[in-house]
Protein backbone atom coordinates (compact mmCIF):
# COMPACT_ATOMS: atom_id res chain seq x y z
CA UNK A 1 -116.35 80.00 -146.12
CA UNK A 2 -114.74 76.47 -145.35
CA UNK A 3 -111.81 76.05 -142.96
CA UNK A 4 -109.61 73.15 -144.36
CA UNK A 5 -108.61 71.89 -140.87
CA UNK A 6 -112.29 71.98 -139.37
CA UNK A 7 -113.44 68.23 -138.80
CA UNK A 8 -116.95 69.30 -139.77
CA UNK A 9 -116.45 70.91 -142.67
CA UNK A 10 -114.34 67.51 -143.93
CA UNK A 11 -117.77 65.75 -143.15
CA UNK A 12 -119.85 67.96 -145.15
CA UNK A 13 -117.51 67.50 -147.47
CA UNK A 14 -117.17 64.12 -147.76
CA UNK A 15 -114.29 63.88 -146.76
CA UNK A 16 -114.82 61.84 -143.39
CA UNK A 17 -117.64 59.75 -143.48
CA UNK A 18 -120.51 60.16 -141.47
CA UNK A 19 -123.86 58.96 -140.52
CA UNK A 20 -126.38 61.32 -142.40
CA UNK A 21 -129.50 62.22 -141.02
CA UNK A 22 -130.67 65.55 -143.25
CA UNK A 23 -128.72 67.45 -145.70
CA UNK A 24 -129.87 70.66 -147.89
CA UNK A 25 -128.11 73.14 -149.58
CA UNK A 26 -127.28 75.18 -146.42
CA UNK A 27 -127.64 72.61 -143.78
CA UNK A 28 -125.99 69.06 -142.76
CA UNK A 29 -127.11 67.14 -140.31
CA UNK A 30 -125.53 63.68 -139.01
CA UNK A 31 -125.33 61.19 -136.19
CA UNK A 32 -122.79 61.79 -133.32
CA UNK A 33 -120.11 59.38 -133.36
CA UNK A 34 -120.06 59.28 -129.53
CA UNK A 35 -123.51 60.06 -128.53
CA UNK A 36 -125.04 60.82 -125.19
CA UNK A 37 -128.57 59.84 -125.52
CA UNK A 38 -129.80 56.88 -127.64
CA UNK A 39 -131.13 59.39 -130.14
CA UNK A 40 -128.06 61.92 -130.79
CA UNK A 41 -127.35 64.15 -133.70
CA UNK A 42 -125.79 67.13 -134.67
CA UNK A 43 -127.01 69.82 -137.13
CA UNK A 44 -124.40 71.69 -138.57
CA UNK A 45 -124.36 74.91 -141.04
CA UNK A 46 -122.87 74.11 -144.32
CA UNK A 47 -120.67 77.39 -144.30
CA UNK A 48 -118.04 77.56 -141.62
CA UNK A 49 -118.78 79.67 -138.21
CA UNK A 50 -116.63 79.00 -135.38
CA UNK A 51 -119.51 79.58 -132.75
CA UNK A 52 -122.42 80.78 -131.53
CA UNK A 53 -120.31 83.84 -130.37
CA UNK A 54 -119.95 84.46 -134.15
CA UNK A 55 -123.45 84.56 -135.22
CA UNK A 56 -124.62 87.97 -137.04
CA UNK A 57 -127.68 89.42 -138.60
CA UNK A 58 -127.31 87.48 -141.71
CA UNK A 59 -127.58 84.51 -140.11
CA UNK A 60 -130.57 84.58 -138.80
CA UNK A 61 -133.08 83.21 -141.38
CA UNK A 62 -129.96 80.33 -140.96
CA UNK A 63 -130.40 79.56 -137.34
CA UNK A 64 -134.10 79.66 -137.57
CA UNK A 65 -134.30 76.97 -140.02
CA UNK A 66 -132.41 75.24 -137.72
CA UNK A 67 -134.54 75.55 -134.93
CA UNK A 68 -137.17 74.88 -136.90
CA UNK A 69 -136.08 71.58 -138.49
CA UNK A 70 -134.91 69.89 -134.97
CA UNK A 71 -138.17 69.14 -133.93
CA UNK A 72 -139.03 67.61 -137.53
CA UNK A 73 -135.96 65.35 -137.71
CA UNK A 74 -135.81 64.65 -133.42
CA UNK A 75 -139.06 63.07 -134.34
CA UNK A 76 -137.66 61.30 -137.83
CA UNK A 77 -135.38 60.14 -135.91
CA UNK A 78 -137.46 57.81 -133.33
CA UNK A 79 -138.33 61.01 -130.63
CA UNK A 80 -141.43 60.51 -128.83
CA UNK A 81 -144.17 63.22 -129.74
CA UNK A 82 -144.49 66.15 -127.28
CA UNK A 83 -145.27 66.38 -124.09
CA UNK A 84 -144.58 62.40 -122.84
CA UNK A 85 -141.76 62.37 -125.48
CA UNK A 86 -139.50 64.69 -126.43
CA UNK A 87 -135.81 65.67 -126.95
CA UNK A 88 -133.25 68.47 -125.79
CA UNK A 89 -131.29 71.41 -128.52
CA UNK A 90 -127.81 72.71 -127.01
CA UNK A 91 -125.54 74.56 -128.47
CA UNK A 92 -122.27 74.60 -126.55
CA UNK A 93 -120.22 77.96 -127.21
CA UNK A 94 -116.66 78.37 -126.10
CA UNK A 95 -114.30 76.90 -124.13
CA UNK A 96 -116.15 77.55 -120.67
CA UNK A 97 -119.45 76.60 -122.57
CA UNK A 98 -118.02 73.04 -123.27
CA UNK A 99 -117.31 73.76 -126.78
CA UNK A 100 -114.78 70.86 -128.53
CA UNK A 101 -114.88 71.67 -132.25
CA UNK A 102 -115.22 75.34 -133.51
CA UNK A 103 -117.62 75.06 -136.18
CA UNK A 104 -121.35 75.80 -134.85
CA UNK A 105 -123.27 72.52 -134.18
CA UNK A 106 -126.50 72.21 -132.30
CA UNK A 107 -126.72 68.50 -130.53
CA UNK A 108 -130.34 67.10 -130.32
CA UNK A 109 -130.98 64.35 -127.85
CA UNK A 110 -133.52 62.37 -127.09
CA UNK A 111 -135.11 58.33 -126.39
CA UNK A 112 -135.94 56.66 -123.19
CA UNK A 113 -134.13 58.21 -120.10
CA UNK A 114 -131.42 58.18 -118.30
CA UNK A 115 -129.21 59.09 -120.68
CA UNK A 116 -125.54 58.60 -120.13
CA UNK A 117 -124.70 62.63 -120.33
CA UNK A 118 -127.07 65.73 -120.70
């Protein structure tokens, strides 16, 4: 379940290097090569879904180890703790959602504000 043309799945292949931040056997997750926020990475899914739009049943236990890691690695990665700190999860879907590459990919943001985007 790995599309040959998808720029993420060439990263999580090692194809095109990257900045990693976390990687397990169903997860990758690396810094954004033009981020938004001093603290910006994405976390990707290892096998290839397009979007969010995508998502079924069996990916749930997936997405919620997602969720569920963010917060650990937002803080890894220099977040302040909650509630002065903090750090933002979106998930763009679609074209009209602001969606640039069609494999999944939650951003999360974070660091001393204002940020340049977000």
């Amino acid at each position: 379940m790995h599309d040959p043309n998808c720029i993420f799945c060439k990263i999580i292949a090692g194809h095109i290097p990257s900045t990693r931040v976390y990687e397990d056997e169903e997860i990758f997750a690396f810094h954004d090569i033009h981020p938004w926020a001093p603290i910006h990475f994405l976390m990707v899914p290892k096998v290839h879904i397009p979007s969010m739009a995508q998502l079924l049943p069996e990916h749930e236990a997936l997405l919620g180890r997602m969720m569920v890691l963010a917060p650990k690695l937002a803080f890894e990665q220099g977040c302040g703790p909650y509630p002065e700190g903090g750090f933002r999860v979106v998930c763009n879907t679609g074209a009209l959602g602001g969606q640039e590459v069609h494999h999944l990919h939650i951003h999360v943001m974070g660091g001393p504000r204002p940020w340049a985007k977000g």
